[in-house]
Protein backbone atom coordinates (compact mmCIF):
# COMPACT_ATOMS: atom_id res chain seq x y z
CA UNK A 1 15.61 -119.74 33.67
CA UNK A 2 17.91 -116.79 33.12
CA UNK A 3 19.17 -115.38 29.19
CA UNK A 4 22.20 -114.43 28.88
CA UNK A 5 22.61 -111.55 26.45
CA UNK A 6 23.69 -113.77 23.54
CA UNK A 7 20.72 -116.14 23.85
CA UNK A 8 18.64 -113.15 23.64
CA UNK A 9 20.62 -111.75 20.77
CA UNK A 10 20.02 -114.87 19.14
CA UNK A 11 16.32 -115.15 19.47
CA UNK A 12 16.02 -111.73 18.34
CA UNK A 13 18.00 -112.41 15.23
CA UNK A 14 15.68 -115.39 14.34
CA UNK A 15 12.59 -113.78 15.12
CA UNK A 16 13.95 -111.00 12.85
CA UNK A 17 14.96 -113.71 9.89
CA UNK A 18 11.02 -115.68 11.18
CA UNK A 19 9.56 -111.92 10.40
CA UNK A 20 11.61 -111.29 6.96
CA UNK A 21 10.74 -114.51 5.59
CA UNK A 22 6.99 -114.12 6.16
CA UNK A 23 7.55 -110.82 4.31
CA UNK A 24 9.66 -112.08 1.97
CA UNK A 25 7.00 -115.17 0.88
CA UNK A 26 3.89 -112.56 1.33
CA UNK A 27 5.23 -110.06 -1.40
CA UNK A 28 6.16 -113.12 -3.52
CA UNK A 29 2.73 -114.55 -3.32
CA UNK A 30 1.05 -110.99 -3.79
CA UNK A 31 3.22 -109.68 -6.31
CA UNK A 32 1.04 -111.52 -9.16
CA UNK A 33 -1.99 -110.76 -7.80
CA UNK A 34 -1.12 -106.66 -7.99
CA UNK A 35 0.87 -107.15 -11.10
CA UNK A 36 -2.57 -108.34 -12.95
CA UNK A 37 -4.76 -105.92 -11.03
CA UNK A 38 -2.49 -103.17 -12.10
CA UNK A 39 -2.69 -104.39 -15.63
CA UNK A 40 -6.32 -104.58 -15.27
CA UNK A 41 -6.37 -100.52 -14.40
CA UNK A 42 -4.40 -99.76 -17.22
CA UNK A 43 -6.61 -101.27 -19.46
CA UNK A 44 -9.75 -100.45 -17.82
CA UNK A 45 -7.90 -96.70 -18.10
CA UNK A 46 -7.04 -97.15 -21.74
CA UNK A 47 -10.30 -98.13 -22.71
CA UNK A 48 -12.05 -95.53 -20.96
CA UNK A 49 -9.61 -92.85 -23.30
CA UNK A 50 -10.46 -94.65 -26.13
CA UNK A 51 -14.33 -94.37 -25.48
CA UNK A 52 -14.02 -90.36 -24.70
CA UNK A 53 -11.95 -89.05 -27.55
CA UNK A 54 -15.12 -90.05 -30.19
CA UNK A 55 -17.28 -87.90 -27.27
CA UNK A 56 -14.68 -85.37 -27.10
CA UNK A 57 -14.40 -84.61 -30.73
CA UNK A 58 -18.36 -84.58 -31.50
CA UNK A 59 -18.79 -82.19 -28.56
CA UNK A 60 -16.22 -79.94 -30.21
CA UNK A 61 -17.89 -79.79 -33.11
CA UNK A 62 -21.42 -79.43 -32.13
CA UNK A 63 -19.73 -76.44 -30.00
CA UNK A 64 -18.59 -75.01 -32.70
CA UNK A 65 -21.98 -75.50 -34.57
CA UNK A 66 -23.88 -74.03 -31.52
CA UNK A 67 -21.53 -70.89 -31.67
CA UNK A 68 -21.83 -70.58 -35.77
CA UNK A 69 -25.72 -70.99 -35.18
CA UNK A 70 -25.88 -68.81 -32.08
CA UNK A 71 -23.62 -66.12 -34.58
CA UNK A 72 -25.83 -66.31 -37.74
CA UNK A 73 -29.55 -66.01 -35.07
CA UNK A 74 -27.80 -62.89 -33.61
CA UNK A 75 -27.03 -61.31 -36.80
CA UNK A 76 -30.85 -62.03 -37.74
CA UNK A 77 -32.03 -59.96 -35.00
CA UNK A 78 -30.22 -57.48 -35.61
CA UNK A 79 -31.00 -56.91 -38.88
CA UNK A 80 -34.49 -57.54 -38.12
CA UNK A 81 -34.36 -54.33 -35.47
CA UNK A 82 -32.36 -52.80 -38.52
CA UNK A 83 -35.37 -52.89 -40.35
CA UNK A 84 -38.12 -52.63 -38.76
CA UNK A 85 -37.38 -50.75 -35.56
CA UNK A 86 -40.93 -49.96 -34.23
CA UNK A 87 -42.29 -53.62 -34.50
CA UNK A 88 -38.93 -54.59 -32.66
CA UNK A 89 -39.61 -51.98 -30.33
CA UNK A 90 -43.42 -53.24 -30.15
CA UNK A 91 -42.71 -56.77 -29.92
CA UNK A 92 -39.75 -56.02 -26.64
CA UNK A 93 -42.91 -53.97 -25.23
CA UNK A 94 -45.77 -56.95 -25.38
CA UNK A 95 -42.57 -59.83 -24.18
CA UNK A 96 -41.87 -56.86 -20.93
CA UNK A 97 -45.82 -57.51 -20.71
CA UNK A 98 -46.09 -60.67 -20.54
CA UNK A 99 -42.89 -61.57 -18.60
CA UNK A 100 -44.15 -58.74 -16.21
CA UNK A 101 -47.78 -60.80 -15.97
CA UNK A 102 -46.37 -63.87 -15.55
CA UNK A 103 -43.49 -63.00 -12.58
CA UNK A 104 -46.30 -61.43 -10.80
CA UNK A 105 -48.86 -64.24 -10.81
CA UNK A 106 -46.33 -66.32 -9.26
């Protein structure tokens, strides 16, 4: 059984056409299935966006309560070592103390 160059031209070109018409049918029949998983991500994505920008916006503000709180504490102490420096002074000593006692028990 010997091929002559056309008859193996030929049975390459069909495998080729037997090769592009499985492709051709497998994208076809898989298009769908991505088109509605893809659809499916977007939501899933749009959804998730939708859920964070409530979070998003209550952390800002609780941020910016923190910092107002952390602002209004710090000027406390300050004018608490304003006026009355020795019991500041005092109070930093016995808090050296008893961090001292405690890291050393440890």
């Amino acid at each position: 059984m010997e091929l002559s160059s056309d008859s193996v031209e030929r049975k390459a070109s069909q495998a080729h056409f037997a090769v592009d018409s499985a492709a051709a049918k497998a994208t076809e029949r898989a298009a769908p299935a991505i088109d509605r998983a893809a659809q499916a991500a977007h939501q899933t994505v749009d959804k998730v966006a939708q859920a964070a920008a409530p979070a998003a916006d209550w952390i800002s503000q609780n941020a910016e309560q923190l910092k107002q709180q952390q602002e209004a504490l710090l000027e406390s102490c300050r004018s608490y070592v304003r006026d009355r420096p020795l019991a500041a002074v005092g109070l930093a000593l016995a808090a050296g103390y008893l961090v001292g006692r405690l890291t050393r028990q440890s």
